[in-house]
N, C-alpha and C. Protein backbone atom coordinates (compact mmCIF):
# COMPACT_ATOMS: atom_id res chain seq x y z
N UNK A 1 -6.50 17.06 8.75
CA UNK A 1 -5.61 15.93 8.59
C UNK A 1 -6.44 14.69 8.29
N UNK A 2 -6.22 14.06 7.52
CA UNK A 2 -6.44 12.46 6.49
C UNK A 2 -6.32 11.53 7.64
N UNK A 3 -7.21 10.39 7.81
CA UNK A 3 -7.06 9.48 8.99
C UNK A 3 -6.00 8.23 7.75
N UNK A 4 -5.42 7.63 8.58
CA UNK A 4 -5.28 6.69 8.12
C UNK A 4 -5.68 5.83 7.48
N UNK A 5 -5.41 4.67 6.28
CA UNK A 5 -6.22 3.75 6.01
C UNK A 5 -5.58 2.61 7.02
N UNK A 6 -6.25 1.65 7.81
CA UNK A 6 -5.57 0.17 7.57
C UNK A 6 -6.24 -1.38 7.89
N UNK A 7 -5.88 -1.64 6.94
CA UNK A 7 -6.54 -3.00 6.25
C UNK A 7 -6.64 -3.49 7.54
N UNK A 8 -8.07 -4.77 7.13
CA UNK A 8 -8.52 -5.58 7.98
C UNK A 8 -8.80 -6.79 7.30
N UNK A 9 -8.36 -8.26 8.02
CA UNK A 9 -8.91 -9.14 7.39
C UNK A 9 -9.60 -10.16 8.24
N UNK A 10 -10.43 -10.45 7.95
CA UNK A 10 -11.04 -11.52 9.68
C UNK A 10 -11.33 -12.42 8.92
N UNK A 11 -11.84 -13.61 9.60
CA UNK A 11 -12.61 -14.79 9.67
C UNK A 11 -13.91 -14.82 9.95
N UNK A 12 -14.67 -16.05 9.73
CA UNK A 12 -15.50 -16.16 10.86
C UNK A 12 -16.20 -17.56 10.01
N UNK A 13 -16.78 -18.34 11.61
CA UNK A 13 -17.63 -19.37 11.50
C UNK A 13 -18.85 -18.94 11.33
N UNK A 14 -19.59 -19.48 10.11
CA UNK A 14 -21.16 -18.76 10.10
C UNK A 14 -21.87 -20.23 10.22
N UNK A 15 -22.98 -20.54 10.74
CA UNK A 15 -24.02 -21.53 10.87
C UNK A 15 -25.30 -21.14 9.90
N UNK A 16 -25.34 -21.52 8.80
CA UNK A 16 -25.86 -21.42 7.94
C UNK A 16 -27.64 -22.17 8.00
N UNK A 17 -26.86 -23.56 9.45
CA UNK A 17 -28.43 -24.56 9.30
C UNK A 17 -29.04 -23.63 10.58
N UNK A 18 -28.60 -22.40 10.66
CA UNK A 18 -29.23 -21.66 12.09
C UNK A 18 -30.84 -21.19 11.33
N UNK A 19 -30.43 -20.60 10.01
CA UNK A 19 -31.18 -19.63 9.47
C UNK A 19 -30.54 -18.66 9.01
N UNK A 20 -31.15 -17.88 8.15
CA UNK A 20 -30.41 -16.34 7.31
C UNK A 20 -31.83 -15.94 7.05
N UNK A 21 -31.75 -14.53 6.86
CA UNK A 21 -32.46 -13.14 7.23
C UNK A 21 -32.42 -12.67 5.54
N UNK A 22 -33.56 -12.11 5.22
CA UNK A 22 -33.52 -11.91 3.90
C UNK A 22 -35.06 -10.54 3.87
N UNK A 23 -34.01 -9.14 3.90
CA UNK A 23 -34.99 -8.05 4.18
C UNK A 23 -35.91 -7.96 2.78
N UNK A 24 -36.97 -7.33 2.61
CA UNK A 24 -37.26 -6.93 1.26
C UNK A 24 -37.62 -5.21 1.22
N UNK A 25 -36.81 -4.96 2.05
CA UNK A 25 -37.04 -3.16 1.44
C UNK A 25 -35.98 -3.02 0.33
N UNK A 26 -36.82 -1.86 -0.17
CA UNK A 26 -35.84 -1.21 -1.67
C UNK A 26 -34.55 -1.09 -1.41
N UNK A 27 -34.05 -0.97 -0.50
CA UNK A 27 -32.19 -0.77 -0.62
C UNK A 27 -31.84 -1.76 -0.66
N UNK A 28 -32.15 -3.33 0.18
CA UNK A 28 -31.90 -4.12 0.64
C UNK A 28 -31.82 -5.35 -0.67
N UNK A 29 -33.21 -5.06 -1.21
CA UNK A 29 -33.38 -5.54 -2.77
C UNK A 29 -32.55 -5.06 -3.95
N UNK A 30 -32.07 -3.79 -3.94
CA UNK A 30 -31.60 -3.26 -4.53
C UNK A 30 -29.37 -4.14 -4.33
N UNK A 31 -29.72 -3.99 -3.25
CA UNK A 31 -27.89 -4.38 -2.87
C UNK A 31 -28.14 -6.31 -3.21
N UNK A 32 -29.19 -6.86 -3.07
CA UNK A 32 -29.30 -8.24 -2.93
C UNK A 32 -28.62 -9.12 -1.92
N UNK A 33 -29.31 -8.24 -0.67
CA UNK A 33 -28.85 -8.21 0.49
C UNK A 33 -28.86 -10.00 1.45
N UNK A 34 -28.13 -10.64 1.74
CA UNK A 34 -28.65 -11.69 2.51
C UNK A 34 -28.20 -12.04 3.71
N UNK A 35 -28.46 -11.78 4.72
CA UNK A 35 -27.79 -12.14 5.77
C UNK A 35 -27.99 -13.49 6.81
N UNK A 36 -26.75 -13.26 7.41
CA UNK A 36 -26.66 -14.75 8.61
C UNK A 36 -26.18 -14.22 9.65
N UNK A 37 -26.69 -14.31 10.89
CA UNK A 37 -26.25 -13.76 12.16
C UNK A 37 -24.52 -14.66 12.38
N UNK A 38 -23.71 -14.11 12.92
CA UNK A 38 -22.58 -14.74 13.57
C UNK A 38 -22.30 -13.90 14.89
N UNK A 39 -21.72 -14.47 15.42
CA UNK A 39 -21.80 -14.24 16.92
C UNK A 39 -20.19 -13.82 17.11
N UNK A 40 -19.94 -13.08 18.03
CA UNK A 40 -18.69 -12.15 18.21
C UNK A 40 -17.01 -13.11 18.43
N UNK A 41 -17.62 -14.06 19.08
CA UNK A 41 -16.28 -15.12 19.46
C UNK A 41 -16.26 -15.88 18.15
N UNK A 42 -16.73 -15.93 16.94
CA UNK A 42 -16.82 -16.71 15.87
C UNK A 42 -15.59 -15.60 14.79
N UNK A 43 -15.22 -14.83 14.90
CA UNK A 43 -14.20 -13.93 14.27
C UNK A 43 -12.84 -13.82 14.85
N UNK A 44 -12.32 -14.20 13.53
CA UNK A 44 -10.87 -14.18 13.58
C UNK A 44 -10.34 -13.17 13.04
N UNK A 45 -9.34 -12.51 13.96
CA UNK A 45 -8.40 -11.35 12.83
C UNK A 45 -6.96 -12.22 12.43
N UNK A 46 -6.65 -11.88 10.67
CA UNK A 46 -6.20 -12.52 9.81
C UNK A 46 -5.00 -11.88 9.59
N UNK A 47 -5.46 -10.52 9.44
CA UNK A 47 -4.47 -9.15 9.22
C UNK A 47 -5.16 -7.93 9.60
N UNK A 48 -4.11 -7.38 10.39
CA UNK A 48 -4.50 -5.77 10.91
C UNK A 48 -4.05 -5.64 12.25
N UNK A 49 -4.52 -4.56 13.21
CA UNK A 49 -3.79 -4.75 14.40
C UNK A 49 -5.14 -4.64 15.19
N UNK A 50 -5.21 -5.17 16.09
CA UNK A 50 -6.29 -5.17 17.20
C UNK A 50 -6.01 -4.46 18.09
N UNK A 51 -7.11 -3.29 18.58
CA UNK A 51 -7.07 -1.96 19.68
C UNK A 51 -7.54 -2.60 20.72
């Protein structure tokens, strides 16, 4: 049996003057990967249902 699909849409506050993370391995380079940490209370759900 097929799981369900169902959509998710969140939010979130990112702090950009914190710093961002920028890997250089081959996948990471490859996807043009960049990241910023956000922290768990900084996300909003927009649409979907929360478990």
């Amino acid at each position: 049996m097929a799981a369900a699909a169902i959509a998710v849409r969140i939010e979130t506050d990112l702090d950009f003057s914190a710093g961002t993370e920028k890997c250089n391995c081959t996948a990471c380079v490859k996807m043009r990967l960049w990241s910023v940490v956000a922290k768990p209370d900084a996300f909003r759900l927009i649409a979907g249902r929360r478990h």
